[in-house]
Protein backbone atom coordinates (compact mmCIF):
# COMPACT_ATOMS: atom_id res chain seq x y z
CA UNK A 1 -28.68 19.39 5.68
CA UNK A 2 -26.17 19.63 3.04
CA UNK A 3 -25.72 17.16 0.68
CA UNK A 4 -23.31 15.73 -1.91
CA UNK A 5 -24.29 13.56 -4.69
CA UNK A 6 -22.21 11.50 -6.76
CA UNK A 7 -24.69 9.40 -9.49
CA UNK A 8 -24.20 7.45 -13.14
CA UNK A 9 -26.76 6.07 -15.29
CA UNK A 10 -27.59 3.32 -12.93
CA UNK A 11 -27.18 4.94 -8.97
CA UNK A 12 -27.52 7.87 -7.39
CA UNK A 13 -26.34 8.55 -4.40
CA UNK A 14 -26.25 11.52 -1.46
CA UNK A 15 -24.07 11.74 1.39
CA UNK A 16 -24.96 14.38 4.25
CA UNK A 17 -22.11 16.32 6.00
CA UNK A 18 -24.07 16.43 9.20
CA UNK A 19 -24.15 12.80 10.62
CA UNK A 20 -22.70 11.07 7.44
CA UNK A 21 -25.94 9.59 6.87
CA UNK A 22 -26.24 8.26 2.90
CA UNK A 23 -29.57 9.09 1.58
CA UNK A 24 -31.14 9.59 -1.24
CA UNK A 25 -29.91 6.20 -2.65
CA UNK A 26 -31.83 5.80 -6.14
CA UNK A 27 -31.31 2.25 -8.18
CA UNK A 28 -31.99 3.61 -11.53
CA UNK A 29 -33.14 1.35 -14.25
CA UNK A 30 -34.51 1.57 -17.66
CA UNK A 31 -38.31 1.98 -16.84
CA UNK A 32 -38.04 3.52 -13.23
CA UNK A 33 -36.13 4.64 -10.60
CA UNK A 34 -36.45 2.39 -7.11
CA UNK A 35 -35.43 4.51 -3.72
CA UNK A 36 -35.57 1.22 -0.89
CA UNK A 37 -33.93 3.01 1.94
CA UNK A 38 -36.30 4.70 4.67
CA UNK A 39 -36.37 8.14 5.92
CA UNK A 40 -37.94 8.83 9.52
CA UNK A 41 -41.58 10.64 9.14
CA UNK A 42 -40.41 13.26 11.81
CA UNK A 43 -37.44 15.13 9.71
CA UNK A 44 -38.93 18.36 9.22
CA UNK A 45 -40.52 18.58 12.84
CA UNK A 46 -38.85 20.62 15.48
CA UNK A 47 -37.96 17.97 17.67
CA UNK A 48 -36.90 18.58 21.95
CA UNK A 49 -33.26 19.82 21.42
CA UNK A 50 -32.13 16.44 23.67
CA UNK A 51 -33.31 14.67 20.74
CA UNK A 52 -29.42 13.44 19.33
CA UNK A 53 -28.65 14.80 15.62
CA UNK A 54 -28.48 10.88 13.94
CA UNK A 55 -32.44 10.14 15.23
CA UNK A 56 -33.48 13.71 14.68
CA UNK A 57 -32.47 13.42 10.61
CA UNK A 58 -32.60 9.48 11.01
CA UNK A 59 -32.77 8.04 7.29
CA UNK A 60 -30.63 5.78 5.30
CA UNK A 61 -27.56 4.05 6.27
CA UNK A 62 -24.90 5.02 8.61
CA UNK A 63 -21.84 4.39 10.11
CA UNK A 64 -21.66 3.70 14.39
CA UNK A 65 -18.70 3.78 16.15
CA UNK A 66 -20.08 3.29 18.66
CA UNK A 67 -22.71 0.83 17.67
CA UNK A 68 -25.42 1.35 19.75
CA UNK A 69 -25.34 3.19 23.28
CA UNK A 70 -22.06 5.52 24.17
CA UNK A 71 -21.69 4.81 27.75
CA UNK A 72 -17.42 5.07 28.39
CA UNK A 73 -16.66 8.26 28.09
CA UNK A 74 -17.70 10.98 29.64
CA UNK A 75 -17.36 12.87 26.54
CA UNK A 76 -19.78 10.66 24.15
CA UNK A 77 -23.33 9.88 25.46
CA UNK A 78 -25.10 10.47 21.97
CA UNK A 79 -26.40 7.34 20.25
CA UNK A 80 -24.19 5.26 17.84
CA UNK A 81 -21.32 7.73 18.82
CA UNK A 82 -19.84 10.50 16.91
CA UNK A 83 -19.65 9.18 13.44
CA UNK A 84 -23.70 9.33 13.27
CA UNK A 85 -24.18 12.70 14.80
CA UNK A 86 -20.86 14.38 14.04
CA UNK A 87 -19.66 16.56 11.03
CA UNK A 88 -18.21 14.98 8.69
CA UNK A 89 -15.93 16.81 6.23
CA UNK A 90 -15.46 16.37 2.48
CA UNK A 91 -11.87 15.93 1.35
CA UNK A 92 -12.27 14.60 -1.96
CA UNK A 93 -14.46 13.95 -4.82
CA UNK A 94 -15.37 13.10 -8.38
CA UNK A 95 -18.41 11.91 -10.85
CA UNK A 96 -18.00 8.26 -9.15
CA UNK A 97 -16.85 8.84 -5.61
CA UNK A 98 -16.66 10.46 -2.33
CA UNK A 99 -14.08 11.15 0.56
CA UNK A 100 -14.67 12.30 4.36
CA UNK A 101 -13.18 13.11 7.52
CA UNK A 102 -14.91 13.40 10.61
CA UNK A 103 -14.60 16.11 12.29
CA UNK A 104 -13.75 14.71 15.58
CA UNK A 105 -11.94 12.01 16.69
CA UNK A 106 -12.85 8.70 18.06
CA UNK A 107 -10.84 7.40 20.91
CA UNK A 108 -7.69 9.28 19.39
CA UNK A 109 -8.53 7.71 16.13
CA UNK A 110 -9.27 9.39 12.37
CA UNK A 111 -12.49 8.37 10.86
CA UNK A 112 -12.07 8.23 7.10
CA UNK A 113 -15.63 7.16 5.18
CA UNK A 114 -15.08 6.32 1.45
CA UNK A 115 -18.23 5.62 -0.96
CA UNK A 116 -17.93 4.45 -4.19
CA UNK A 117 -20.19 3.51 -7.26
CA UNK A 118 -19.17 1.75 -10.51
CA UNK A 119 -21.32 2.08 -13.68
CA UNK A 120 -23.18 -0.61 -14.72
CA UNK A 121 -23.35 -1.80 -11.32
CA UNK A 122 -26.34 -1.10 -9.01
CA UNK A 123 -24.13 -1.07 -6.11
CA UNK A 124 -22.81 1.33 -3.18
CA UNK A 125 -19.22 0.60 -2.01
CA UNK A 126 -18.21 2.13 1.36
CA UNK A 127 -14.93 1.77 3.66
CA UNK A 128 -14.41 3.59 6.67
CA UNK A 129 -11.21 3.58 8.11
CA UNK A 130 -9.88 4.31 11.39
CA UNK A 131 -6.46 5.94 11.12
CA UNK A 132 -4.41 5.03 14.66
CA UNK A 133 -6.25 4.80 17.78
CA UNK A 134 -6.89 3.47 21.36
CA UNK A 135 -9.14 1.18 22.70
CA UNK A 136 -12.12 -1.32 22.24
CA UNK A 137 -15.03 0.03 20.21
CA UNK A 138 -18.04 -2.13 18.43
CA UNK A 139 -18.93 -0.76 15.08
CA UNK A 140 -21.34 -1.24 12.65
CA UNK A 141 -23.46 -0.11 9.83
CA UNK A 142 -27.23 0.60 10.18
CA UNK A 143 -29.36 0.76 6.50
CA UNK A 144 -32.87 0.60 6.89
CA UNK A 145 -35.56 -0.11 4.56
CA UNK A 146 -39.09 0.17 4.30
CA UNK A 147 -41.00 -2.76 3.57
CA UNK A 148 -44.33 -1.37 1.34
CA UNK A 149 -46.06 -4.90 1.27
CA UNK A 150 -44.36 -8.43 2.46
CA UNK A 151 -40.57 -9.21 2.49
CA UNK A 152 -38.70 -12.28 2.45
CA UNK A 153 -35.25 -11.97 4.82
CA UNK A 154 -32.74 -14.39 4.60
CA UNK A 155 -29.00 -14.84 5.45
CA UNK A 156 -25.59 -16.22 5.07
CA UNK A 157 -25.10 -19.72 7.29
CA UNK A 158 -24.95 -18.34 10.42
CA UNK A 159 -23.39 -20.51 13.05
CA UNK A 160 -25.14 -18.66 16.17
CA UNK A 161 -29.06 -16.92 16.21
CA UNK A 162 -30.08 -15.22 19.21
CA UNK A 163 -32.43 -12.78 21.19
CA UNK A 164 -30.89 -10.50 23.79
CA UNK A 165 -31.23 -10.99 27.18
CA UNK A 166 -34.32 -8.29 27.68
CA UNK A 167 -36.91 -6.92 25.32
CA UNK A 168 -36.02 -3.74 23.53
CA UNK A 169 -39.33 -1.98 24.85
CA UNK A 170 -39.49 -3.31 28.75
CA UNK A 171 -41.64 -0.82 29.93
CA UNK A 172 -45.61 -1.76 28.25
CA UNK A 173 -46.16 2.12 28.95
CA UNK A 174 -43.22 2.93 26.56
CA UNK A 175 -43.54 0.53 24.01
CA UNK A 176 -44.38 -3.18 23.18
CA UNK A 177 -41.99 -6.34 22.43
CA UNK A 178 -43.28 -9.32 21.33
CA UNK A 179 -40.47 -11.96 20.44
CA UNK A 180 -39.45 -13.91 23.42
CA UNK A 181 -36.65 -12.76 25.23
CA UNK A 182 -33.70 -14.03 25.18
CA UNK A 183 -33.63 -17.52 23.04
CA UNK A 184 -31.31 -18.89 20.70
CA UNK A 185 -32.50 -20.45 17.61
CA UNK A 186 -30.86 -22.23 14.45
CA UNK A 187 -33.75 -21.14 11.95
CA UNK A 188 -35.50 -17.82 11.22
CA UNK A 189 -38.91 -19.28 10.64
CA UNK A 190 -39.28 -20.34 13.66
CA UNK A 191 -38.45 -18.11 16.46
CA UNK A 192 -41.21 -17.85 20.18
CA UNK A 193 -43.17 -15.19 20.77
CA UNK A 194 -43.09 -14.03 24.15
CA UNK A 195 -46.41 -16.57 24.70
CA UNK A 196 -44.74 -19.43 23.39
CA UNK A 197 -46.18 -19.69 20.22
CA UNK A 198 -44.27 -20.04 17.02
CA UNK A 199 -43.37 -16.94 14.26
CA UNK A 200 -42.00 -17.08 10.77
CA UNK A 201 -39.97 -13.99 11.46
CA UNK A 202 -38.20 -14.37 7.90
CA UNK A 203 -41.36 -12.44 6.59
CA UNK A 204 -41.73 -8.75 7.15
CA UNK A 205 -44.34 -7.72 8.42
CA UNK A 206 -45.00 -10.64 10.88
CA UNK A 207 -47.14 -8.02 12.93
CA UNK A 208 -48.26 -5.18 14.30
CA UNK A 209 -47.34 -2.66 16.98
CA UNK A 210 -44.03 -4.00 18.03
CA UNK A 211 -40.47 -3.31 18.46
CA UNK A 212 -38.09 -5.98 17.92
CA UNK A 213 -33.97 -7.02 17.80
CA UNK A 214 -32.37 -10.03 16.59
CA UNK A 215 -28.76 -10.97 15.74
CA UNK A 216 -26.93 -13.65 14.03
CA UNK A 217 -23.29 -14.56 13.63
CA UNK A 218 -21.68 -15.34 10.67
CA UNK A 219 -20.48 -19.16 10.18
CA UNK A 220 -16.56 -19.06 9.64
CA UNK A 221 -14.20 -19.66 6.71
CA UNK A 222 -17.25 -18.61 4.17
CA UNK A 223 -15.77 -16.27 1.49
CA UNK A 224 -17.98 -13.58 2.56
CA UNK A 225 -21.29 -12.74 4.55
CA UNK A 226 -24.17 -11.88 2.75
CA UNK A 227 -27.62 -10.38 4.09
CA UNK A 228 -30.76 -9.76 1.59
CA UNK A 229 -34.56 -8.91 1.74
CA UNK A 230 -36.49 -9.61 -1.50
CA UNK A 231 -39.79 -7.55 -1.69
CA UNK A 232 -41.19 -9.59 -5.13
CA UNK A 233 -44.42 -7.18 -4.76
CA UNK A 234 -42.54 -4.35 -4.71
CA UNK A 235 -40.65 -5.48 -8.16
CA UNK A 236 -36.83 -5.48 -6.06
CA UNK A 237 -33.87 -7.16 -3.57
CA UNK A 238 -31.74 -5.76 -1.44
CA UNK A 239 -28.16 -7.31 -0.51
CA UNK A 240 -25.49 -6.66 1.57
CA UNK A 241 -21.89 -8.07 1.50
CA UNK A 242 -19.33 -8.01 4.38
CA UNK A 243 -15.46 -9.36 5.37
CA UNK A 244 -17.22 -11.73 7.85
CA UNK A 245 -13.78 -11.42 9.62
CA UNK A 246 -14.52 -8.20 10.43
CA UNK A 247 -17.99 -8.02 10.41
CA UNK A 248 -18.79 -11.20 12.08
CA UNK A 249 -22.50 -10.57 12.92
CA UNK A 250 -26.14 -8.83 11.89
CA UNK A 251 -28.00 -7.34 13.70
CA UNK A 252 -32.29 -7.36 12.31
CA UNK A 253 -34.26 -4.45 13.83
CA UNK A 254 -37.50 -4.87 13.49
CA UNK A 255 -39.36 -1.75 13.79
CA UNK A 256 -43.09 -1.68 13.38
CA UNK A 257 -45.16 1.11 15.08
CA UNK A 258 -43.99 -0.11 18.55
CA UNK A 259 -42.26 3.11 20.48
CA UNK A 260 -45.08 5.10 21.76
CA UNK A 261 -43.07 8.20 22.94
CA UNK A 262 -41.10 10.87 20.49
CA UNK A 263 -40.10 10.76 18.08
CA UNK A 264 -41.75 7.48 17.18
CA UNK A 265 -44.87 8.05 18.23
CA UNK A 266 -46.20 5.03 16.93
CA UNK A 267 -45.42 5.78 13.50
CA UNK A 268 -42.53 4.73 12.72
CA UNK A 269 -43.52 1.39 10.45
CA UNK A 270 -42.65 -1.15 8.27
CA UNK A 271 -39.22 -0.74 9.01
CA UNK A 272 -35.89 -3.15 9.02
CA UNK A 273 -32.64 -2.09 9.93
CA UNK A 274 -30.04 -4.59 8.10
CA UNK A 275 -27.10 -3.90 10.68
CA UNK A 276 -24.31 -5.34 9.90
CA UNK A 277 -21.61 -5.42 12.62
CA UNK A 278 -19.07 -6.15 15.09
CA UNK A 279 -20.78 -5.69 18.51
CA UNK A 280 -22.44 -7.51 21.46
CA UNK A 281 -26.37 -6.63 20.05
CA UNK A 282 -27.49 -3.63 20.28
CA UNK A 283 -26.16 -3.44 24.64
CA UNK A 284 -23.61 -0.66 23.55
CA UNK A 285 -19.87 0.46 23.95
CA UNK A 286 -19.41 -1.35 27.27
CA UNK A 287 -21.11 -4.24 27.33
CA UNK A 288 -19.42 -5.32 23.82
CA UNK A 289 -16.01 -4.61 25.24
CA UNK A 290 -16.73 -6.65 28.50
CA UNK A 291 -17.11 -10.41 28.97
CA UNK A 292 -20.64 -11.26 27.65
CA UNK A 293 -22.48 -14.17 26.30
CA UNK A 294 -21.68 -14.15 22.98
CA UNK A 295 -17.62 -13.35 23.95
CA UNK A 296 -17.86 -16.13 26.19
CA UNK A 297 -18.68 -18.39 23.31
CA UNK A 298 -15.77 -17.05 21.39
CA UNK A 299 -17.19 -14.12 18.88
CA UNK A 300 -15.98 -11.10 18.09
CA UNK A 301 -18.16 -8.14 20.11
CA UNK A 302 -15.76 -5.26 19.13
CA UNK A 303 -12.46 -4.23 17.26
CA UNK A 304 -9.03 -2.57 18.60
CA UNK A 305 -7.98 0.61 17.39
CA UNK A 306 -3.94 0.93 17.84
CA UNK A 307 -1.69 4.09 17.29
CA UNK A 308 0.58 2.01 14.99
CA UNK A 309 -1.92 0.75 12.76
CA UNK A 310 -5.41 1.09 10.51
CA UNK A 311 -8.56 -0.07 10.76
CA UNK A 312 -10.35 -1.01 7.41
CA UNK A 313 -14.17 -2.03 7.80
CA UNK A 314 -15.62 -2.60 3.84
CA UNK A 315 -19.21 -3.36 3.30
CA UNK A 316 -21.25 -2.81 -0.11
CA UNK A 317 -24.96 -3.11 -0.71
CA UNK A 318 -27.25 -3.22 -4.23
CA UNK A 319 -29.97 -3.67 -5.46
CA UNK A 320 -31.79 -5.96 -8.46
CA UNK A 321 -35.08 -6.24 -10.04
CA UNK A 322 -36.84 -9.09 -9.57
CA UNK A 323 -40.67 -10.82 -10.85
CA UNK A 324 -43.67 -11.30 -8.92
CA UNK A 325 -42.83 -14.75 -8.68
CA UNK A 326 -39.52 -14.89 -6.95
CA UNK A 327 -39.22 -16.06 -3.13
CA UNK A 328 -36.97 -15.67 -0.49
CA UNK A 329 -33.29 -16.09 -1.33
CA UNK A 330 -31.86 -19.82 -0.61
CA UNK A 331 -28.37 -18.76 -1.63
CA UNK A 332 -26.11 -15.79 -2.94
CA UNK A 333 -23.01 -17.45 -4.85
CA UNK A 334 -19.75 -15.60 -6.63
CA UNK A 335 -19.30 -16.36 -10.62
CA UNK A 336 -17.40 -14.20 -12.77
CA UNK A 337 -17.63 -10.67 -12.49
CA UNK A 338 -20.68 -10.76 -9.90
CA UNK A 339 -22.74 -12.57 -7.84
CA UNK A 340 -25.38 -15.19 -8.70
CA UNK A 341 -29.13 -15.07 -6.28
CA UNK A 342 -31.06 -18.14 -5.77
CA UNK A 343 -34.35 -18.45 -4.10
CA UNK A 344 -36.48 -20.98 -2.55
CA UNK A 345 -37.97 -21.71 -5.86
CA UNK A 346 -34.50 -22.15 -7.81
CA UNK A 347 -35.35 -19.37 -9.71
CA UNK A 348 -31.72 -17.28 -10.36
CA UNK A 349 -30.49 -13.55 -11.08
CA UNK A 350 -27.06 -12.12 -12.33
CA UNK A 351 -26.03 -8.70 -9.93
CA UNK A 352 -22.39 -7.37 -11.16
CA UNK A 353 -20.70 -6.91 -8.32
CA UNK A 354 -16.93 -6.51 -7.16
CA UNK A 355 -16.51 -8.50 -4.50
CA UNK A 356 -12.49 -8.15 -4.23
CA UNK A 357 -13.65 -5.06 -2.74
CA UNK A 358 -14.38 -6.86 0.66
CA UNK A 359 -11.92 -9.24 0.33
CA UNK A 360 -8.80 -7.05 -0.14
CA UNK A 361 -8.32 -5.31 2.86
CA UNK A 362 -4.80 -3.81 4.37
């Protein structure tokens, strides 16, 4: 796949043309280099040629439009739509940044993805922007990360936490579920299994052998969203920032050896995708644009694309070091020139960060 880098002295980081997926991403800092972000074990296997481009090269973070299952037209049946299996083209660069086109349009619309780093920061800016337009689509991003040891996931306040309304894995043959399906809950650490018992599911891994999806949405009026997994075995934290008027919700997928066909094959482990979006779970283009459950209660399950107008979706996500010692974050605060992490413990760590990036939007 062809790449293009852009990197400084602290991030590196590669965009593909096929599928626009970013990857490598290396935090750089004085005595090593830390790479998070998973890539699928199955990349350099020839895979069934119905196998879609985005889970054939699956790795990174990408951009969906559609998030999830493309199932209006006639003309897009591939996974997560066009922008993750498509070409994308580059039409401008330089040491600390990146332009691209798609190569084909989205429901009449231009797809413009823009990533940007800063130095000093240990950060990755994007904004894709949809140029014109027609129609209902749910977007989102999907970065993944592989969890070595034992992470600690934590959110925003989130005024809504649910389960969809089946198991992503129905079929025991296929694949194996093990949350309860659907519930609603108000805290992480204590979500139902599908016997009734009780599950910390803010720590990664919480088992084995399973395939799992939840989503939250994003309390209003807070001056942004925030999403992070601290691994403190693994020396780092991960965070991700969003316009939660955009991006109102997250979806968690939980991915841990529990699709028994191919690619998977059982082997795809110790993954979490951090999905942050604007979409009806993972149910795909037409259930987001139809009445569903969460619509009914008011959220946000897709965005409009319009001839006479664009669409800006920012999100960023970095990276810090952290000690053995630190726990699972409790809050992520703006002070000058960054953002402030607390955990559990009241333990705290500086990230520079711009945040007027997600906040000054078109």
């Amino acid at each position: 796949m062809k790449n293009h880098i852009i990197k400084n002295s602290n991030i590196e980081v590669g965009i593909t043309e096929e599928c626009g997926f970013l990857h490598p991403i290396k935090f750089i800092f004085r005595d090593k280099v830390i790479e998070p972000m998973h890539i699928a074990p199955w990349i350099n296997e020839e895979l069934d040629s119905s196998i879609d481009p985005m889970l054939k090269n699956l790795r990174g973070d990408f951009f969906c439009a559609p998030f999830s299952t493309s199932d209006v037209s006639e003309n897009e049946k591939r996974g997560h739509g066009s922008s993750a299996n498509d070409k994308w083209d580059l039409i401008g660069t330089d040491n600390n940044s990146m332009k691209f086109k798609l190569a084909k349009k989205i429901l009449e619309s231009e797809l413009i993805k823009e990533v940007n780093i800063h130095e000093g920061e240990n950060v990755v800016y994007q904004k894709h922007t949809f140029i014109g337009g027609k129609g209902k689509i749910p977007i989102g991003h999907h970065a993944m990360l592989k969890i070595p040891s034992k992470g600690y996931l934590s959110f925003s306040e989130f005024k809504f936490g649910g389960i969809p309304p089946t198991p992503i894995e129905p079929d025991e043959k296929l694949g194996r579920s093990i949350l309860k399906y659907p519930q609603e809950f108000t805290d992480l650490r204590k979500l139902k299994m599908n016997d009734n018992s009780i599950i910390d599911a803010s720590v990664y891994p919480f088992s084995k052998g399973h395939e799992d999806l939840l989503m939250v949405v994003s309390k209003d009026n807070l001056p942004f969203g925030w999403s992070a997994l601290s691994c403190p075995n693994e020396g780092w934290l991960w965070f991700s920032i969003k316009n939660i008027n955009i991006l109102p919700s997250t979806v968690i997928w939980m991915s841990n050896g529990g699709r028994y066909y191919p690619p998977f094959s059982s082997r795809h482990n110790n993954v979490m995708g951090i999905e942050e979006v604007n979409s009806y779970y993972h149910l795909g283009h037409k259930a987001s644009i139809e009445e569903n459950d969460l619509s009914k209660k008011g959220f946000s399950t897709y965005i409009n694309l319009r001839a006479d107008q664009a669409n800006e979706i920012p999100y960023l996500f970095g990276l810090v070091e952290i000690s053995p010692n630190f726990g699972r974050i409790k809050e992520i605060n703006e002070i000058k020139n960054g953002i402030e992490i607390i955990d559990d413990n009241g333990n705290k760590i500086f990230a520079k960060v711009n945040l007027n990036f997600i906040k000054d939007i078109k």
